[in-house]
C-alpha atoms as a PDB file:
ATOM      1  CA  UNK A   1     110.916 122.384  92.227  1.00  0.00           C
ATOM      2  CA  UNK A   2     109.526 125.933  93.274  1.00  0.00           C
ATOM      3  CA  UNK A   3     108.197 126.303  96.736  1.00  0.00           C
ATOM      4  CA  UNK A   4     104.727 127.474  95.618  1.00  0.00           C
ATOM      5  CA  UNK A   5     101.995 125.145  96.949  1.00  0.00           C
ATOM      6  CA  UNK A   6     100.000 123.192  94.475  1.00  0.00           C
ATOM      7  CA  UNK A   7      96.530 124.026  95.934  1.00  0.00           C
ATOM      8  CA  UNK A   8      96.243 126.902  97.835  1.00  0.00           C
ATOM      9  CA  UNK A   9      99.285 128.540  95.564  1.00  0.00           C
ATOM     10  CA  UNK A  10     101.312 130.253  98.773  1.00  0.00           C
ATOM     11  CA  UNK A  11     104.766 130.966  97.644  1.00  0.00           C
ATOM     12  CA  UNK A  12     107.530 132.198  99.720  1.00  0.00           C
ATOM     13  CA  UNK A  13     107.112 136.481 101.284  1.00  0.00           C
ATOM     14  CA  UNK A  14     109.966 138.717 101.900  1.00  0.00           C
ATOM     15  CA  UNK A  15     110.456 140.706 104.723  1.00  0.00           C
ATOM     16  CA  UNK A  16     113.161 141.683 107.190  1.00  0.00           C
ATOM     17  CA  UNK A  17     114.719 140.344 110.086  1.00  0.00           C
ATOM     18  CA  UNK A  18     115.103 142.444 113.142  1.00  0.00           C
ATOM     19  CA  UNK A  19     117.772 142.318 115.322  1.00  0.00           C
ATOM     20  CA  UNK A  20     117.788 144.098 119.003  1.00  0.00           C
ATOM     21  CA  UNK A  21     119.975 146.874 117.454  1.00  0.00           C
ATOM     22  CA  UNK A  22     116.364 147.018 115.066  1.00  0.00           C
ATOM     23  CA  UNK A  23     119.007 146.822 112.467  1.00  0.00           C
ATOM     24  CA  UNK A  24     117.031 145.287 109.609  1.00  0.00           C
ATOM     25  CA  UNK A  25     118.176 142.403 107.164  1.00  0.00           C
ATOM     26  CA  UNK A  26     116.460 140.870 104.064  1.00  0.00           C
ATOM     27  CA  UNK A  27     114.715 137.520 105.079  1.00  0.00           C
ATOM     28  CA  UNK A  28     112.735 135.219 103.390  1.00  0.00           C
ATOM     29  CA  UNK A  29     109.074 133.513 104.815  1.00  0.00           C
ATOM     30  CA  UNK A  30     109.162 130.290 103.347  1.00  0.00           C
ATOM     31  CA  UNK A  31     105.559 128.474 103.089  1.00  0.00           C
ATOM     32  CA  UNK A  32     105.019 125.358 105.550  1.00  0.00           C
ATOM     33  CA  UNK A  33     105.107 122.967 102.501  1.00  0.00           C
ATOM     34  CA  UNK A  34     104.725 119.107 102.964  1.00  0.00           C
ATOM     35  CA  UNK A  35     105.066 116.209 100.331  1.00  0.00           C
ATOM     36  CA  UNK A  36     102.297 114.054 100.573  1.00  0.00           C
ATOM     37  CA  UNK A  37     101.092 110.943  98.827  1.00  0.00           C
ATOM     38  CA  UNK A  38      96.842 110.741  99.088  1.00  0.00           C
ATOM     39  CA  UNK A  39      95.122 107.505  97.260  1.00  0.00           C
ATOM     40  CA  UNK A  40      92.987 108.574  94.656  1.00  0.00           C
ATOM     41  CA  UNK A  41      90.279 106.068  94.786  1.00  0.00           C
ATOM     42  CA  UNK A  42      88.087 107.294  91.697  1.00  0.00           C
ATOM     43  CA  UNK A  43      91.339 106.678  89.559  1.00  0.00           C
ATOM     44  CA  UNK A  44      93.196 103.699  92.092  1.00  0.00           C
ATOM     45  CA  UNK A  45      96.177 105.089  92.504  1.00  0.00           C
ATOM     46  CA  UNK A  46      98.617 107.244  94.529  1.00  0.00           C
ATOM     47  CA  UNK A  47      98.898 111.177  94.134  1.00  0.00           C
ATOM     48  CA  UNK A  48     101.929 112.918  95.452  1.00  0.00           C
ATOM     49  CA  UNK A  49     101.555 116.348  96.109  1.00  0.00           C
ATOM     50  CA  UNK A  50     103.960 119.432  96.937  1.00  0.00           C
ATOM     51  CA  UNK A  51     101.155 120.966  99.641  1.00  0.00           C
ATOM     52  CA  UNK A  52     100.835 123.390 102.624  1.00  0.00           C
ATOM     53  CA  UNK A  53      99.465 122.106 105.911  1.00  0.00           C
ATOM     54  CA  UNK A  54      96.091 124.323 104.986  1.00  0.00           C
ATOM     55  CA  UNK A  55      95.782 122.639 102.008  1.00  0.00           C
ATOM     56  CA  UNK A  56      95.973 119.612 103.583  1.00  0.00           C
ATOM     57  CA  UNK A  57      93.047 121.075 105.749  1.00  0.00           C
ATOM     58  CA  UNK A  58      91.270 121.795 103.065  1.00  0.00           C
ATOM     59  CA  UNK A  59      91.573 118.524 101.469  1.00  0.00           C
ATOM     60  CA  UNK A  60      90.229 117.031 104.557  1.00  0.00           C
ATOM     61  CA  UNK A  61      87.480 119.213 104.493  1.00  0.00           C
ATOM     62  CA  UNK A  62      86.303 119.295 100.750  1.00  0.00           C
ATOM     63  CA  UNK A  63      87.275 115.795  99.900  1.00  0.00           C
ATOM     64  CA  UNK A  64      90.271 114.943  97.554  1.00  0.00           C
ATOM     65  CA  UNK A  65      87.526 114.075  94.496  1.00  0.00           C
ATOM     66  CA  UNK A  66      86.504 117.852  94.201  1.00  0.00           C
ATOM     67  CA  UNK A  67      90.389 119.265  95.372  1.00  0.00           C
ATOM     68  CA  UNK A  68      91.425 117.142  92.309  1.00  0.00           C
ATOM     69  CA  UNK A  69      88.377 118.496  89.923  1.00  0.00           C
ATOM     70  CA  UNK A  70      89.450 121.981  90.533  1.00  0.00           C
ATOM     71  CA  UNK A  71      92.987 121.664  89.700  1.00  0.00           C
ATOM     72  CA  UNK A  72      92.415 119.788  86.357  1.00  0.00           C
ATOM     73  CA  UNK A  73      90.165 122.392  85.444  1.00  0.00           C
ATOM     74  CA  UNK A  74      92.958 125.181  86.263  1.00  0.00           C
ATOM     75  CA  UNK A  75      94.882 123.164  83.792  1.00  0.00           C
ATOM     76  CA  UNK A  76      97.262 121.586  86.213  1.00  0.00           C
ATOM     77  CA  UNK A  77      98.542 118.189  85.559  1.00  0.00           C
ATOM     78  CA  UNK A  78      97.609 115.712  88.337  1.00  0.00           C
END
């Protein structure tokens, strides 16, 4: 599986790695992605998810119900 988040859509950044010499290197910044299972009580069952910790935030915040809503109606399968 990619390591793109499924809500909020963060993917991995490059960049470069510095060293004291300020000789710089190719690096990657990978997202702070999580696998998480949520209960979906509209549809009783479990939902695992490929998330970042601010989705997860957001999910708190907005309410799984409406996270869920938007995603079907991006076309993703959930």
């Amino acid at each position: 599986m990619a390591r793109v988040c499924l809500v909020t859509g963060k993917k991995p950044m490059v960049g470069h790695s510095v060293s004291h010499s300020n000789i710089k290197t190719k690096r990657r910044f990978l997202p702070n992605l999580q696998t998480k299972r949520f209960y979906f009580a509209e549809e009783d069952r479990w939902i695992t998810m490929k998330i970042s910790t601010d989705a997860i935030r957001t999910i708190n915040k907005n309410g799984l119900a409406a996270v869920v809503k938007e995603l079907r109606a991006q076309g993703n399968k959930i």
